[in-house]
N, C-alpha and C. Protein backbone atom coordinates (compact mmCIF):
# COMPACT_ATOMS: atom_id res chain seq x y z
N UNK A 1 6.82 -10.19 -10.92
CA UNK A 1 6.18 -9.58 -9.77
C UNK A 1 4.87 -8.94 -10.23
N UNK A 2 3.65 -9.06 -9.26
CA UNK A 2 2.18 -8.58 -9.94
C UNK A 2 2.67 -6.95 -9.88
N UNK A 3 2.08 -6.57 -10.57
CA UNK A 3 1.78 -5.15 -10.76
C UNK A 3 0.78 -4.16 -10.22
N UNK A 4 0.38 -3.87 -9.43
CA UNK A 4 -0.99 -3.05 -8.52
C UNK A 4 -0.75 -1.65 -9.51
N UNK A 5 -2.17 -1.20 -10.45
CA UNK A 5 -2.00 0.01 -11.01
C UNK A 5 -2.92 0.76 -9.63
N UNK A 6 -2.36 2.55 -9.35
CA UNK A 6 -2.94 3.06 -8.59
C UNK A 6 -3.57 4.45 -9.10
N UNK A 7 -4.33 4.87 -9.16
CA UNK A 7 -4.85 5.99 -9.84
C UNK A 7 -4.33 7.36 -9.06
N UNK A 8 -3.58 7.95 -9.77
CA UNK A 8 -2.98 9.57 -9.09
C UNK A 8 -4.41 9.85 -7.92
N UNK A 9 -5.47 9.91 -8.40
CA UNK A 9 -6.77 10.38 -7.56
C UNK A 9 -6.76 10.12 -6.14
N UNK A 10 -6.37 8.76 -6.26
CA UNK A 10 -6.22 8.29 -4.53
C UNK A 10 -5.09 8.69 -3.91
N UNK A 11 -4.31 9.47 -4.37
CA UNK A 11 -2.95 10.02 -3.97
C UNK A 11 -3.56 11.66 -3.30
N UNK A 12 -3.16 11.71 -2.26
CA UNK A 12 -3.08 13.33 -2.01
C UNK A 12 -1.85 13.64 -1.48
N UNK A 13 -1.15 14.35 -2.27
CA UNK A 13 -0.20 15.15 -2.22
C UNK A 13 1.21 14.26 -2.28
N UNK A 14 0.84 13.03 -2.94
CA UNK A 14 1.35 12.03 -3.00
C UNK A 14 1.68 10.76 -2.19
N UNK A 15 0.73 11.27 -0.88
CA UNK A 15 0.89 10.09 -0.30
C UNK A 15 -0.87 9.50 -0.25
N UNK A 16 -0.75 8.61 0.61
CA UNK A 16 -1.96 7.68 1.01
C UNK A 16 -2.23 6.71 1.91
N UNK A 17 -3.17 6.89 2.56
CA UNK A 17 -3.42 5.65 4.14
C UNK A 17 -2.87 4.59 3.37
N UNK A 18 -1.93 4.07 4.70
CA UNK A 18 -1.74 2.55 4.36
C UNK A 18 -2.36 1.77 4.29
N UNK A 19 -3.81 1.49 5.70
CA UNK A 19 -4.60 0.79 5.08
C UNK A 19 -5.83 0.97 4.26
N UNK A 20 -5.72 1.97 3.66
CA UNK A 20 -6.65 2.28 2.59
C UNK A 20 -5.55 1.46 1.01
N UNK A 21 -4.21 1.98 0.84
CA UNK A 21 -3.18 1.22 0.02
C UNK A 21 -3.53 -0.35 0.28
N UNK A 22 -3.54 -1.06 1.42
CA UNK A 22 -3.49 -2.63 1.45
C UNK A 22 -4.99 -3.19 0.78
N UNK A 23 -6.00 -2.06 1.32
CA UNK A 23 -7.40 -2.86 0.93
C UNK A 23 -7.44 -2.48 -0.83
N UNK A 24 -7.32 -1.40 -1.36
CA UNK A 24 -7.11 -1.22 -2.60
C UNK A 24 -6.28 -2.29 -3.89
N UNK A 25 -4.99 -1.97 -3.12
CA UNK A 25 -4.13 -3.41 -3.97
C UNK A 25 -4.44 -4.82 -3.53
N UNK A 26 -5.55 -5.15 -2.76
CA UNK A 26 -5.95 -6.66 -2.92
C UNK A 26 -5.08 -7.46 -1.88
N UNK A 27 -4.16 -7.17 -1.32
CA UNK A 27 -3.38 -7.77 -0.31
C UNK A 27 -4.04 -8.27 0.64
N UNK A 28 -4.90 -7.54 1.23
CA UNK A 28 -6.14 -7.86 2.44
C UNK A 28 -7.54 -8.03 1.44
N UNK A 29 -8.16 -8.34 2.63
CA UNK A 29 -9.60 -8.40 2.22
C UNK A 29 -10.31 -7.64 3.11
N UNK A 30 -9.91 -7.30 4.18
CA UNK A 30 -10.94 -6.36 4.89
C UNK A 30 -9.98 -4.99 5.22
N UNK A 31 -10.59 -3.84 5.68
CA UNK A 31 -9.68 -2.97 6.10
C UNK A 31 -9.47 -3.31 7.48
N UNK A 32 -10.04 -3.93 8.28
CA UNK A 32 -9.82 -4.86 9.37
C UNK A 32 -8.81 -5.33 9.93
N UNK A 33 -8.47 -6.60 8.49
CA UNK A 33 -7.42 -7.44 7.99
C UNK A 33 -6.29 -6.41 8.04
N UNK A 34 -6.27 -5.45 7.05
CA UNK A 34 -5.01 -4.27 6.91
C UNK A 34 -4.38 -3.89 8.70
N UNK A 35 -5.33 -3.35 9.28
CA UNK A 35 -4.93 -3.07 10.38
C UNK A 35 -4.11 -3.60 11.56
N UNK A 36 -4.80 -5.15 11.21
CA UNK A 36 -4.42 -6.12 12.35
C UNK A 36 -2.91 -6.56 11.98
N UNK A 37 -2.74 -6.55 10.89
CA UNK A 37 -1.44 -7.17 10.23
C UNK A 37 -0.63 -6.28 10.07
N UNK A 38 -0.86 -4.64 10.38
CA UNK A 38 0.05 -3.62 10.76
C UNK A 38 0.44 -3.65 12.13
N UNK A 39 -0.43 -3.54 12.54
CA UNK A 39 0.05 -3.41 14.43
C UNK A 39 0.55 -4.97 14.48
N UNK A 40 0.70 -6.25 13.64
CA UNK A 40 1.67 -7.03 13.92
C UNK A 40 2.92 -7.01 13.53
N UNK A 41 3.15 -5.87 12.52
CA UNK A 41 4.55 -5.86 11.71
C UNK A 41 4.47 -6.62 10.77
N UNK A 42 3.41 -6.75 9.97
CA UNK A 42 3.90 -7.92 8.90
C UNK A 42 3.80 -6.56 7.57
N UNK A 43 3.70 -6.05 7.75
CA UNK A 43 3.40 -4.90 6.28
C UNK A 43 4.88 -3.53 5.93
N UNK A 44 5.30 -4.31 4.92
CA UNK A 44 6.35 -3.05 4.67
C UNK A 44 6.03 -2.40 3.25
N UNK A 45 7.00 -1.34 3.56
CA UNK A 45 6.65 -0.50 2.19
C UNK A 45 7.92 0.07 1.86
N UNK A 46 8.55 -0.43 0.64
CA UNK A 46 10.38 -0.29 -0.08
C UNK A 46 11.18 -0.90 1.23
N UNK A 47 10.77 -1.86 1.99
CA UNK A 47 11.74 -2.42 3.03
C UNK A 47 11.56 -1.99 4.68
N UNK A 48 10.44 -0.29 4.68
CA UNK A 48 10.26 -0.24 5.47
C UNK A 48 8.98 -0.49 6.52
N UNK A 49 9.41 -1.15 7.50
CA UNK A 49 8.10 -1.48 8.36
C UNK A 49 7.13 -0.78 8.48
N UNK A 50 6.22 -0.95 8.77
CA UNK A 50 4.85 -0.11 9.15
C UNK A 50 4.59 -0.37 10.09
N UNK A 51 4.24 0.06 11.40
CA UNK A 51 3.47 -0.17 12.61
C UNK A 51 2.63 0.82 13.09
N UNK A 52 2.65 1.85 12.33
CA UNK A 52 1.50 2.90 12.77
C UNK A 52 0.23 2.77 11.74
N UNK A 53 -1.06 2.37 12.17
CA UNK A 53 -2.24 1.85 11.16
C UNK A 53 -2.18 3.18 10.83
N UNK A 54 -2.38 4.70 11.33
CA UNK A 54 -2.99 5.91 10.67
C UNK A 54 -1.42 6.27 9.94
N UNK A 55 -1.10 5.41 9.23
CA UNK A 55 0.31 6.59 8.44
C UNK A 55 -0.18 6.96 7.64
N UNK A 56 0.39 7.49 6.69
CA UNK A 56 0.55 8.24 5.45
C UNK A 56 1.21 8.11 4.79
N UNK A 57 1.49 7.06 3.77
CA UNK A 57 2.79 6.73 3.48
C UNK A 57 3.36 7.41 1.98
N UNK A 58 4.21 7.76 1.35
CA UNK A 58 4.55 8.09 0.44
C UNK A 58 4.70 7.42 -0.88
N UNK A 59 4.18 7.66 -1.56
CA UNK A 59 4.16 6.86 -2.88
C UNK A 59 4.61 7.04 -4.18
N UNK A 60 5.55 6.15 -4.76
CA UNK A 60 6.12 6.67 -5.84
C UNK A 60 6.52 5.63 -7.10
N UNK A 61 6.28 5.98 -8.03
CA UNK A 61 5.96 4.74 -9.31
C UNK A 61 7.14 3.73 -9.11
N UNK A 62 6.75 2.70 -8.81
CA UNK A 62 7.62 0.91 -8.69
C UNK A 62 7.76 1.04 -6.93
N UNK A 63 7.47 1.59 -6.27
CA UNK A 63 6.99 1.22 -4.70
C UNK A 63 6.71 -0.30 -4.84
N UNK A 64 7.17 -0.84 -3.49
CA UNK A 64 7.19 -2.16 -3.17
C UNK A 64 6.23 -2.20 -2.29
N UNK A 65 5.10 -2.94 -2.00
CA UNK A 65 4.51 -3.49 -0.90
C UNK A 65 4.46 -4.87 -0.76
N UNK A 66 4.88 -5.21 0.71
CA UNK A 66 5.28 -6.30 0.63
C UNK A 66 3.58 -6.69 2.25
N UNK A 67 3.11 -7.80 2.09
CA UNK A 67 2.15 -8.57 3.40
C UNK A 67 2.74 -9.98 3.58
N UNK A 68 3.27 -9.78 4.83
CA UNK A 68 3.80 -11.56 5.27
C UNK A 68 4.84 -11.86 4.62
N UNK A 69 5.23 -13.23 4.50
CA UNK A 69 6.67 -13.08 3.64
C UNK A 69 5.91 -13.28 2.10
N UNK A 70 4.59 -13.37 1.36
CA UNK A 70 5.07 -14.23 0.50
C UNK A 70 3.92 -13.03 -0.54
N UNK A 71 3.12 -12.47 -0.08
CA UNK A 71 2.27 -11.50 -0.63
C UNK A 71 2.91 -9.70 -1.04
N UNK A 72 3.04 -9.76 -2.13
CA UNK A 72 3.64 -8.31 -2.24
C UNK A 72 3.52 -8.20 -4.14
N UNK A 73 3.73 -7.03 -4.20
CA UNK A 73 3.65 -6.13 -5.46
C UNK A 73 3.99 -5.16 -5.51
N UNK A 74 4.18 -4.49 -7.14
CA UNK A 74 5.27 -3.33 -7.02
C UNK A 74 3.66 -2.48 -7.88
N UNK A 75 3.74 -1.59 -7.52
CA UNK A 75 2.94 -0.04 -7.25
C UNK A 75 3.36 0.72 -8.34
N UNK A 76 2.25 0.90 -9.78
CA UNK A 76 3.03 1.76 -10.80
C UNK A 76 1.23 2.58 -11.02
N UNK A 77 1.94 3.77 -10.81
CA UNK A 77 0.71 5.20 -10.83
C UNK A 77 0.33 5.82 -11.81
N UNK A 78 -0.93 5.82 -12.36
CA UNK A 78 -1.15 6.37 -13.85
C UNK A 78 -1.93 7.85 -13.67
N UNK A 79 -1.86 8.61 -14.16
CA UNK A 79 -2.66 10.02 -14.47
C UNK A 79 -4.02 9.83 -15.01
N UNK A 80 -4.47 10.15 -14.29
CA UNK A 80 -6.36 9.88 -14.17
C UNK A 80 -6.76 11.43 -15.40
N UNK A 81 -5.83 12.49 -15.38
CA UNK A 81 -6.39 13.40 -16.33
C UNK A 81 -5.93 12.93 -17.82
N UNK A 82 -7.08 13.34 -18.40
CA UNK A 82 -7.34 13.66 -20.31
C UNK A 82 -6.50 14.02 -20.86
């Protein structure tokens, strides 16, 4: 399974826009793309659906994101401090 590294930085308070998460890990290509394919249900995260574009979703090292049936990767978070 690909690996998406995410930098703690883009995390606040441990979570992060979903479609800011889809355009980041490469799944989409536009934040556009992210949106449209939320309000269709094709975007989960550890199994669960997404249908609200403004979530906030929670994030935590080996998170699953899954786009459509065949696009997905597991989410491992590194510490941006020295």
């Amino acid at each position: 399974m690909e690996e998406f590294i995410l930098s703690s930085e883009d995390l606040r308070d441990g979570k992060i826009w979903i479609v800011k998460l889809l355009y980041l890990s490469s799944l989409v290509e536009t934040r556009l793309e992210a949106r449209r394919l939320i309000s269709q249900g094709e975007v989960t995260v550890d199994r669960e659906r997404m249908l609200d574009v403004n979530a906030e979703v929670v994030i935590k090292d080996g998170t699953i994101l899954k786009v459509g049936k065949f696009s997905f990767c597991k989410i491992k978070i590194i510490s941006s401090q020295i």
